[in-house]
C-alpha atoms as a PDB file:
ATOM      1  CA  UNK A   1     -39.901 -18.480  49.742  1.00  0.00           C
ATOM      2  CA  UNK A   2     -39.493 -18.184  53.193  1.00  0.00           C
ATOM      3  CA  UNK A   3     -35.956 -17.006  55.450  1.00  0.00           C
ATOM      4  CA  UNK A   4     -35.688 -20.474  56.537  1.00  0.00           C
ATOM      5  CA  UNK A   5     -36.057 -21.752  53.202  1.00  0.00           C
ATOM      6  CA  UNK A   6     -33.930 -19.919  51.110  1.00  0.00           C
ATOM      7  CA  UNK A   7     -30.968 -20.723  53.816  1.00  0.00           C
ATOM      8  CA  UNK A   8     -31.643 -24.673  53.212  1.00  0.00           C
ATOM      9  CA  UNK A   9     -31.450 -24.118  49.309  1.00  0.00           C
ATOM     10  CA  UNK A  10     -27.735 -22.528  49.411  1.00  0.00           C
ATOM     11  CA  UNK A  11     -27.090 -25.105  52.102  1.00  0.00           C
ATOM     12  CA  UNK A  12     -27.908 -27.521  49.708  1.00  0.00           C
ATOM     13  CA  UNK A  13     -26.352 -25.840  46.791  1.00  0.00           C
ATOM     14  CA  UNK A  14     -23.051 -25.677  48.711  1.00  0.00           C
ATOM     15  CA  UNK A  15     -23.151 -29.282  49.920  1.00  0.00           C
ATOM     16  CA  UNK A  16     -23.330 -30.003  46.344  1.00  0.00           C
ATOM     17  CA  UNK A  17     -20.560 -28.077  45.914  1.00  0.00           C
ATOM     18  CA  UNK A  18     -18.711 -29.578  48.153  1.00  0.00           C
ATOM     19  CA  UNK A  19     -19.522 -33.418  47.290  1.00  0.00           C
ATOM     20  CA  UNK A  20     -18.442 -32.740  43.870  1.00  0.00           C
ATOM     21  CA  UNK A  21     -15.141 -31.225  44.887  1.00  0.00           C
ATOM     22  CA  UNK A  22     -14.194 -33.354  47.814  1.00  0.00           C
ATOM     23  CA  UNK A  23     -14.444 -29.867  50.646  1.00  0.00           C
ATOM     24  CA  UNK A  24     -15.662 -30.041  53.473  1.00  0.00           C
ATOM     25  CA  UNK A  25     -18.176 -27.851  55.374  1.00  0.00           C
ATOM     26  CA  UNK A  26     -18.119 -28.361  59.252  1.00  0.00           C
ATOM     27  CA  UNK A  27     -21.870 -26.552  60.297  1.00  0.00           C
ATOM     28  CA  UNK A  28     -20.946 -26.955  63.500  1.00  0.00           C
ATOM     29  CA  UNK A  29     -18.531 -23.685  62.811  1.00  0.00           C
ATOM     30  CA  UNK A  30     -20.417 -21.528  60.783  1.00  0.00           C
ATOM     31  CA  UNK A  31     -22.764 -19.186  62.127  1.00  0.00           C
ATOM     32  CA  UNK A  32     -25.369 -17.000  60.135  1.00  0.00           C
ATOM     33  CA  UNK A  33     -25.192 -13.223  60.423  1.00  0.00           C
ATOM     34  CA  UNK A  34     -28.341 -11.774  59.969  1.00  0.00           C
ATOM     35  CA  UNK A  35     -28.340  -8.429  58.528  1.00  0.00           C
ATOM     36  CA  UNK A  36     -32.393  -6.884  58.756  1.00  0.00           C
ATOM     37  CA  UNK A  37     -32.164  -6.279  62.459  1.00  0.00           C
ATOM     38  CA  UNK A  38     -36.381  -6.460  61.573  1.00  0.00           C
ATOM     39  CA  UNK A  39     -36.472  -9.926  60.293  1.00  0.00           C
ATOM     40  CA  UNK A  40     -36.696 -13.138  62.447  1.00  0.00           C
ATOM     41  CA  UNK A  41     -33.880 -16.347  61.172  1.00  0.00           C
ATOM     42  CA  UNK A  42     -35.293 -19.644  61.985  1.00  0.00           C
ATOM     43  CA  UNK A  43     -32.545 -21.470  63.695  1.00  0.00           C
ATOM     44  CA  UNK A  44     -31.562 -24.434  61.342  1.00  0.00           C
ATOM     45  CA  UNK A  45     -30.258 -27.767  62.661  1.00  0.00           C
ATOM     46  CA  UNK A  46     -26.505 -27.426  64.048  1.00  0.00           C
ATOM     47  CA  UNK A  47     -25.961 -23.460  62.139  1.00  0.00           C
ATOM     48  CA  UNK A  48     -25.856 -21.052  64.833  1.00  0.00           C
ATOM     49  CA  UNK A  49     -27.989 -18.114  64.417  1.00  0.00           C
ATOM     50  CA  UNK A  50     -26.512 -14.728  65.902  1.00  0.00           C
ATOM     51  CA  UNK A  51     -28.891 -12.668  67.973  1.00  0.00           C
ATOM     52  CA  UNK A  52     -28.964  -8.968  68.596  1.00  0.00           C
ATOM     53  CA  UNK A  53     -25.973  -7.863  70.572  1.00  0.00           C
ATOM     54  CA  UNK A  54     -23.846 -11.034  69.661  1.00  0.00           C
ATOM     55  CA  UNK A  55     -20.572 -10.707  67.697  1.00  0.00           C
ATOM     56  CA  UNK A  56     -18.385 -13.381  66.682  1.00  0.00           C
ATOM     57  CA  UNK A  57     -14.842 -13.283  65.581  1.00  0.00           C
ATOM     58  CA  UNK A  58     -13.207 -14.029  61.939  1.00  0.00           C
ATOM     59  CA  UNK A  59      -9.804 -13.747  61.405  1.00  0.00           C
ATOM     60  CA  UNK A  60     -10.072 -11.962  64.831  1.00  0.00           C
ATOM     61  CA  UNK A  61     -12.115  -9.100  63.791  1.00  0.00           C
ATOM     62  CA  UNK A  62     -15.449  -9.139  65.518  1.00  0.00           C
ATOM     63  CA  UNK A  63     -18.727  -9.193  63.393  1.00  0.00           C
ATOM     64  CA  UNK A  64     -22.190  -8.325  64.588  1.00  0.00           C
ATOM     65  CA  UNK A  65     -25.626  -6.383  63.612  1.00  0.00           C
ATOM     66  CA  UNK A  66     -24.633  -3.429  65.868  1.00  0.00           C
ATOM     67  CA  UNK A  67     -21.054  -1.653  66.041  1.00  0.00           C
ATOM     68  CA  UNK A  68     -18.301  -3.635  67.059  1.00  0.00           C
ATOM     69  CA  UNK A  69     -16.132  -0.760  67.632  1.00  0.00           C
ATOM     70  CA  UNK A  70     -15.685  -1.605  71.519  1.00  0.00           C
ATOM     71  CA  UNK A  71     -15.508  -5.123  71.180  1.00  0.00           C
ATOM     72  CA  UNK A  72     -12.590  -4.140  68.429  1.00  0.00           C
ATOM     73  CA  UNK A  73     -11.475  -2.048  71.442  1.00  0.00           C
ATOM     74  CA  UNK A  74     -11.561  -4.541  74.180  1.00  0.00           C
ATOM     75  CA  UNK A  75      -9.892  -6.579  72.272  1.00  0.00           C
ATOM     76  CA  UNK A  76      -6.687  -4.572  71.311  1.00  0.00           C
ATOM     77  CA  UNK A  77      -6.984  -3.524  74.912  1.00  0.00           C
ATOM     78  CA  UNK A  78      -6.585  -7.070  76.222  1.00  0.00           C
ATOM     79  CA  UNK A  79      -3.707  -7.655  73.613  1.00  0.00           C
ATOM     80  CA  UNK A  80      -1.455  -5.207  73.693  1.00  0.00           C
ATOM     81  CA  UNK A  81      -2.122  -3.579  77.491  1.00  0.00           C
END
């Protein structure tokens, strides 16, 4: 099974989830992380896929393949300098 479609499988699963329970899952928020810096992600539909060098924020703490320790920095800069 390829990258591609394993992701539509537990996109499926979790809409399933999520029809059964009444949530909600807005796609237009979530973004996929990918973790084997080797490995392509096709992009799928409205999920955003991150590329190398791209963080993104949850909770306010920056995520990303590579460290986010000056993007962590930055950010505490901007806040409390």
């Amino acid at each position: 099974m390829g990258c591609g479609a394993g992701m539509e499988a537990q996109l499926e699963l979790v809409q399933l989830y999520c029809d059964g329970s009444g949530a909600k899952l807005n796609l237009s928020k979530c973004v996929v992380l990918p973790l084997h810096r080797r490995r392509l992600v096709p992009q799928l539909g409205s999920v955003r896929v991150l590329e190398r060098g791209q963080t993104v924020k949850y909770l306010g703490i920056p995520f990303g393949q590579a460290s986010v320790t000056q993007a962590l920095l930055e950010d505490l800069d901007r806040k409390f300098y």
